[in-house]
N, C-alpha and C. Protein backbone atom coordinates (compact mmCIF):
# COMPACT_ATOMS: atom_id res chain seq x y z
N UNK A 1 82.16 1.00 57.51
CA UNK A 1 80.90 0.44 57.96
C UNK A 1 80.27 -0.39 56.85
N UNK A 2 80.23 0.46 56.01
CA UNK A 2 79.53 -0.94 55.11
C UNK A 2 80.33 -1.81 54.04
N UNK A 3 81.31 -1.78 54.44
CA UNK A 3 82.39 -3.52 53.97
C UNK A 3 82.08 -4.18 55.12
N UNK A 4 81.39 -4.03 56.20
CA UNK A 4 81.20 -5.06 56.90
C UNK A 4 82.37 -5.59 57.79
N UNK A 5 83.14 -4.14 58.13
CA UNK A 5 84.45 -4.90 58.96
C UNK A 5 85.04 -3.50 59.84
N UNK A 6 83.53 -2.77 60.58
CA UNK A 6 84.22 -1.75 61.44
C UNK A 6 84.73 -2.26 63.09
N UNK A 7 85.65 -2.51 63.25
CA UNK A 7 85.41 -2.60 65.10
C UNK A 7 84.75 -2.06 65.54
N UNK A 8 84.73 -1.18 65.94
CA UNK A 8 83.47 0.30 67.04
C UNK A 8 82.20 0.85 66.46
N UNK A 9 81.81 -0.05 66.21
CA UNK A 9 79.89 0.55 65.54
C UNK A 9 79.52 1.43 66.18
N UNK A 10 79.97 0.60 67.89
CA UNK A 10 79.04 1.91 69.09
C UNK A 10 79.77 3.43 68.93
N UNK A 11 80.93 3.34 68.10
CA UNK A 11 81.70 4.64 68.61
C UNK A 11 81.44 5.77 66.93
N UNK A 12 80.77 4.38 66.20
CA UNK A 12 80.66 4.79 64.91
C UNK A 12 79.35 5.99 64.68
N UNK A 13 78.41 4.70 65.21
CA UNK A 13 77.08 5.02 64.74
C UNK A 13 76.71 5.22 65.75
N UNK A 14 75.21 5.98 66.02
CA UNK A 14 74.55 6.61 66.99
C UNK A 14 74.67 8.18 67.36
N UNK A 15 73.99 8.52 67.82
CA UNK A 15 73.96 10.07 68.87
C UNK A 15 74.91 10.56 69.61
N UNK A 16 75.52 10.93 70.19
CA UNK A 16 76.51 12.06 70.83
C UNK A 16 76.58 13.35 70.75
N UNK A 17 77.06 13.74 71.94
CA UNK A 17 77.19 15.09 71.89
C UNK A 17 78.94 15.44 71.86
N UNK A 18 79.21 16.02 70.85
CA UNK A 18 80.24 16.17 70.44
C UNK A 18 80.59 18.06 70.30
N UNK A 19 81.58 18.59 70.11
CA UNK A 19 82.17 20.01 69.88
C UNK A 19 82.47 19.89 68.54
N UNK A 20 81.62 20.46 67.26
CA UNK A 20 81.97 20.67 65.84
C UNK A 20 82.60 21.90 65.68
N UNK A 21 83.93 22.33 65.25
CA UNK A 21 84.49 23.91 64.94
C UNK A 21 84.05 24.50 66.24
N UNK A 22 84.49 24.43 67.20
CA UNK A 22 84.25 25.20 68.55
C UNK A 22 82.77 25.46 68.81
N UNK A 23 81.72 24.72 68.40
CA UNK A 23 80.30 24.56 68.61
C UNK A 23 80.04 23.56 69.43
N UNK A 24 79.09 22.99 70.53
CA UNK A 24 78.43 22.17 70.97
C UNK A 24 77.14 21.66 70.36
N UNK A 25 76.88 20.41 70.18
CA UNK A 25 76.03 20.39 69.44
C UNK A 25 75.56 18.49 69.45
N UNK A 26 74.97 17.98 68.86
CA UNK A 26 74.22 16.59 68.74
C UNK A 26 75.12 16.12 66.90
N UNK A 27 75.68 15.29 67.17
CA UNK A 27 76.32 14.60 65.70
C UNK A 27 75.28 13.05 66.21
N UNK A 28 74.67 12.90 64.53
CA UNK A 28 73.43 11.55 64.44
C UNK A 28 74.79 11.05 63.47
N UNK A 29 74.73 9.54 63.39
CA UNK A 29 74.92 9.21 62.30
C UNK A 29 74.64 7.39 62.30
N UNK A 30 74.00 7.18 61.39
CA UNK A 30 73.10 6.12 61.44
C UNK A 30 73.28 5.41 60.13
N UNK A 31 72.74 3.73 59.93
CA UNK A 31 73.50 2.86 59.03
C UNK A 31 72.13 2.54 58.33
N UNK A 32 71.33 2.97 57.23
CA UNK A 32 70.14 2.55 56.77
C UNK A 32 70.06 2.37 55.09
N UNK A 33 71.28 1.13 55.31
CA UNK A 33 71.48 1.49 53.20
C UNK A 33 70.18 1.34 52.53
N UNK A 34 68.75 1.06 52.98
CA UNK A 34 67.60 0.93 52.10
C UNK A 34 66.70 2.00 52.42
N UNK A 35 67.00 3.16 53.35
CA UNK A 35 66.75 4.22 53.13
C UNK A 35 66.50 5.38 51.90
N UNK A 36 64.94 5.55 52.04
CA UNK A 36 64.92 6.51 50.64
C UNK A 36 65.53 8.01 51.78
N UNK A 37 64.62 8.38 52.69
CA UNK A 37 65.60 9.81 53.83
C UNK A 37 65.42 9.00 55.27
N UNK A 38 66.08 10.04 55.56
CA UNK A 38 66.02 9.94 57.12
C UNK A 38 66.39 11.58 57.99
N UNK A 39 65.59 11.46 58.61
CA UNK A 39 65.32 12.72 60.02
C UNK A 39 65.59 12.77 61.67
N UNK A 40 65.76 13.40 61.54
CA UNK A 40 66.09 13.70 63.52
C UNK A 40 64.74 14.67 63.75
N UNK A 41 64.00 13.76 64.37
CA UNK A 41 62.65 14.60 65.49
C UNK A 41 63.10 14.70 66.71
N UNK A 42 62.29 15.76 67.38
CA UNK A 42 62.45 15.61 68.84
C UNK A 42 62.30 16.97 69.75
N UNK A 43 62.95 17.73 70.54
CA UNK A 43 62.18 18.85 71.37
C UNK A 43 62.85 19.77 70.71
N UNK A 44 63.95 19.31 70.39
CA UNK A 44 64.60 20.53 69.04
C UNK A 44 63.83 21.26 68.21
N UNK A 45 63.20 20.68 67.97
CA UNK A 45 62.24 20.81 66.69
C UNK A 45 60.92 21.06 66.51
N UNK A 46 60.07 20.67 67.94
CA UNK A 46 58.88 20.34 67.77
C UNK A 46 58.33 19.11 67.38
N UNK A 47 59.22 17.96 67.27
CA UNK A 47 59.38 16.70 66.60
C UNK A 47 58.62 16.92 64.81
N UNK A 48 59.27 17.94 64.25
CA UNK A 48 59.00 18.07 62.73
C UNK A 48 60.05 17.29 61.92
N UNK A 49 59.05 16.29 60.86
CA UNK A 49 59.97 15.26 60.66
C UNK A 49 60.96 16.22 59.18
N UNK A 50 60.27 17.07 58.48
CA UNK A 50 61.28 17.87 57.66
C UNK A 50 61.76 18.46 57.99
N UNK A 51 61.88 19.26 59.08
CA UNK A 51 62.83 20.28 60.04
C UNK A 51 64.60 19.76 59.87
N UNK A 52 64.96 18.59 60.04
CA UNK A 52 66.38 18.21 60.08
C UNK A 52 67.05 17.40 59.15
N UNK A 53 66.80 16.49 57.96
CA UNK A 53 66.88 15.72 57.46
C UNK A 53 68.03 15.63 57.60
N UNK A 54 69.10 13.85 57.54
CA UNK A 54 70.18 13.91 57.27
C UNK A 54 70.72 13.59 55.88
N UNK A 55 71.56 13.84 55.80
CA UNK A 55 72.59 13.31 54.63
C UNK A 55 73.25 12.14 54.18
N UNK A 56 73.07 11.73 53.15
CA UNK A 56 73.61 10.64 52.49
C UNK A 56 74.98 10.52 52.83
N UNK A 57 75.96 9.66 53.05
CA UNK A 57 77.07 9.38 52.61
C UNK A 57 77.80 8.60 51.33
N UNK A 58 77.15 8.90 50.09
CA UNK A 58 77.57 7.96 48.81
C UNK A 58 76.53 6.50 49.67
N UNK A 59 76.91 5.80 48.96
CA UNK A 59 76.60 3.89 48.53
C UNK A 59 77.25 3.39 50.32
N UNK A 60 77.80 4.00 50.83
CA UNK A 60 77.75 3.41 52.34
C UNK A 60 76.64 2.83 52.91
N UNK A 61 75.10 3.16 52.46
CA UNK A 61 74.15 3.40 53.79
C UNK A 61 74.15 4.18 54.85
N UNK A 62 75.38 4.93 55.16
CA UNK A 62 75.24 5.67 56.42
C UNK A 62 75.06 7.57 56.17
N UNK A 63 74.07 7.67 57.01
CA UNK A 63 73.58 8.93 56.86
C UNK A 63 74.08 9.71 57.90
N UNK A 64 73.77 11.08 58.22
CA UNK A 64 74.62 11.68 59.05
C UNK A 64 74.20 13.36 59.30
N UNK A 65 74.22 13.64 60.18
CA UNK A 65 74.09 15.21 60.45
C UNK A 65 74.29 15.78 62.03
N UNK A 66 74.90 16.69 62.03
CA UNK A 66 75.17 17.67 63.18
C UNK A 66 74.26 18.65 63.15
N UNK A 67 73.59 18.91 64.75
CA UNK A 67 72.71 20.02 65.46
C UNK A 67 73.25 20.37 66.76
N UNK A 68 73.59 21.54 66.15
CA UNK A 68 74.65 22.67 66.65
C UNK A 68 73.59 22.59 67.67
N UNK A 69 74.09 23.52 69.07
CA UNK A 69 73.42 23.78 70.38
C UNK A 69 72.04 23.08 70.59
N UNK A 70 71.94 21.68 70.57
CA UNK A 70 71.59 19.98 71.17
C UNK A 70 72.18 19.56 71.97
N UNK A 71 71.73 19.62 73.29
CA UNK A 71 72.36 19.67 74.42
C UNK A 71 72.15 18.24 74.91
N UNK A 72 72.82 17.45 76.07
CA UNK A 72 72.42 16.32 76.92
C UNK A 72 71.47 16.38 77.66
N UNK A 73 70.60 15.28 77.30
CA UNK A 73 69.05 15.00 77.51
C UNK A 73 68.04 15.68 77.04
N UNK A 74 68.57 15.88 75.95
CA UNK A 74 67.73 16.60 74.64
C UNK A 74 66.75 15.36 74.34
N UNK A 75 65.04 15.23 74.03
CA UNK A 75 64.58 13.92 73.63
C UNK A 75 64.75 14.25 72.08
N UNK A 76 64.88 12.51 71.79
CA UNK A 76 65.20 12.94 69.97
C UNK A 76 65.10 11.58 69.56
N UNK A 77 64.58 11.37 68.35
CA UNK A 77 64.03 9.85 67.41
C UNK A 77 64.75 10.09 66.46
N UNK A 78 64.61 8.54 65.06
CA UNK A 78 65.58 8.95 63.71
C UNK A 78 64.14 8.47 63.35
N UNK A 79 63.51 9.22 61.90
CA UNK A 79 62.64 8.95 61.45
C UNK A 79 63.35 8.35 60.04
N UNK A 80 62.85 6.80 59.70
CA UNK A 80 63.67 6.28 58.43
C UNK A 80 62.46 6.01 57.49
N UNK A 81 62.07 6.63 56.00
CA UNK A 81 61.36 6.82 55.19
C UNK A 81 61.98 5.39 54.51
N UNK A 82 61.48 5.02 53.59
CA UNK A 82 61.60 3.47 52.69
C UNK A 82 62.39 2.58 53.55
N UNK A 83 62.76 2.21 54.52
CA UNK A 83 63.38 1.46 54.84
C UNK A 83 62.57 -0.01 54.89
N UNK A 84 63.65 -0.85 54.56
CA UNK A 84 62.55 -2.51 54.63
C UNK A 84 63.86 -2.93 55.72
N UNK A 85 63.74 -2.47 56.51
CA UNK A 85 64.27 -3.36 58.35
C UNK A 85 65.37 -3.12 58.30
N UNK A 86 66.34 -2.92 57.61
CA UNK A 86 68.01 -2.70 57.80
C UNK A 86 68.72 -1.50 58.76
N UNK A 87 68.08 -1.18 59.91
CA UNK A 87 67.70 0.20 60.30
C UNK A 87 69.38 0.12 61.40
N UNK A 88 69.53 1.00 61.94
CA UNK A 88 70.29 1.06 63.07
C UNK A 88 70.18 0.60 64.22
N UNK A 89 71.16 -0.08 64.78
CA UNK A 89 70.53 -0.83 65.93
C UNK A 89 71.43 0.06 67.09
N UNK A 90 72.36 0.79 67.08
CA UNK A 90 72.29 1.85 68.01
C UNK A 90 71.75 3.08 68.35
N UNK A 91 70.61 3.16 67.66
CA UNK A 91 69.72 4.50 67.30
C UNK A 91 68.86 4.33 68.34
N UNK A 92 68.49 5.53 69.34
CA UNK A 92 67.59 5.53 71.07
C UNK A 92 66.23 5.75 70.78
C-alpha cells in the first residue's frame, strides 16, 4: 500500500467482518500515513474514542485492528487524530 502499487485497496483497506483464530469479529484497517492515532467508535463501545485504538504498521501509514465478536451492521466510525487530509477513502 504505500509504494503506491496495490491492485485491491477495496480488498485491502476498510472494515469487514472476517473469522480471526476461529473468532468472528470486525478487522479495520485504514491508510493515514499523517496520522498521530487512530480509533474505532461506535455501538461497540459506546462510541469511546480511547476504548479501541489501532495500531501502527511501521512507516506504511496503514493502521489496523481486529474486534473480536463485531458483528454485521454493527454502527462504527475511524476517528483520525493529526491527520492533515490523507485519510482513507474506503473508511464508512
Amino acid at each position: 500500500v504505500s509504494g503506491g502499487r496495490h491492485w485491491d485497496l477495496g480488498g485491502a483497506l476498510g472494515g469487514r467482518i472476517i473469522e480471526h483464530e476461529g473468532v468472528e469479529g470486525l478487522a479495520v484497517r485504514v491508510w493515514a500515513p499523517s496520522a498521530r492515532a487512530v480509533s474505532v467508535v461506535g455501538d461497540m463501545n459506546g462510541w469511546n474514542q480511547r476504548a479501541h485504538p489501532l495500531r501502527t504498521m511501521g512507516g506504511s501509514g496503514v493502521w489496523e485492528l481486529f474486534l473480536p465478536g463485531v458483528g454485521e451492521g454493527e454502527r462504527y466510525k475511524l476517528v483520525v487524530r493529526g491527520d492533515a487530509g490523507g485519510g482513507d477513502v474506503y473508511s464508512k
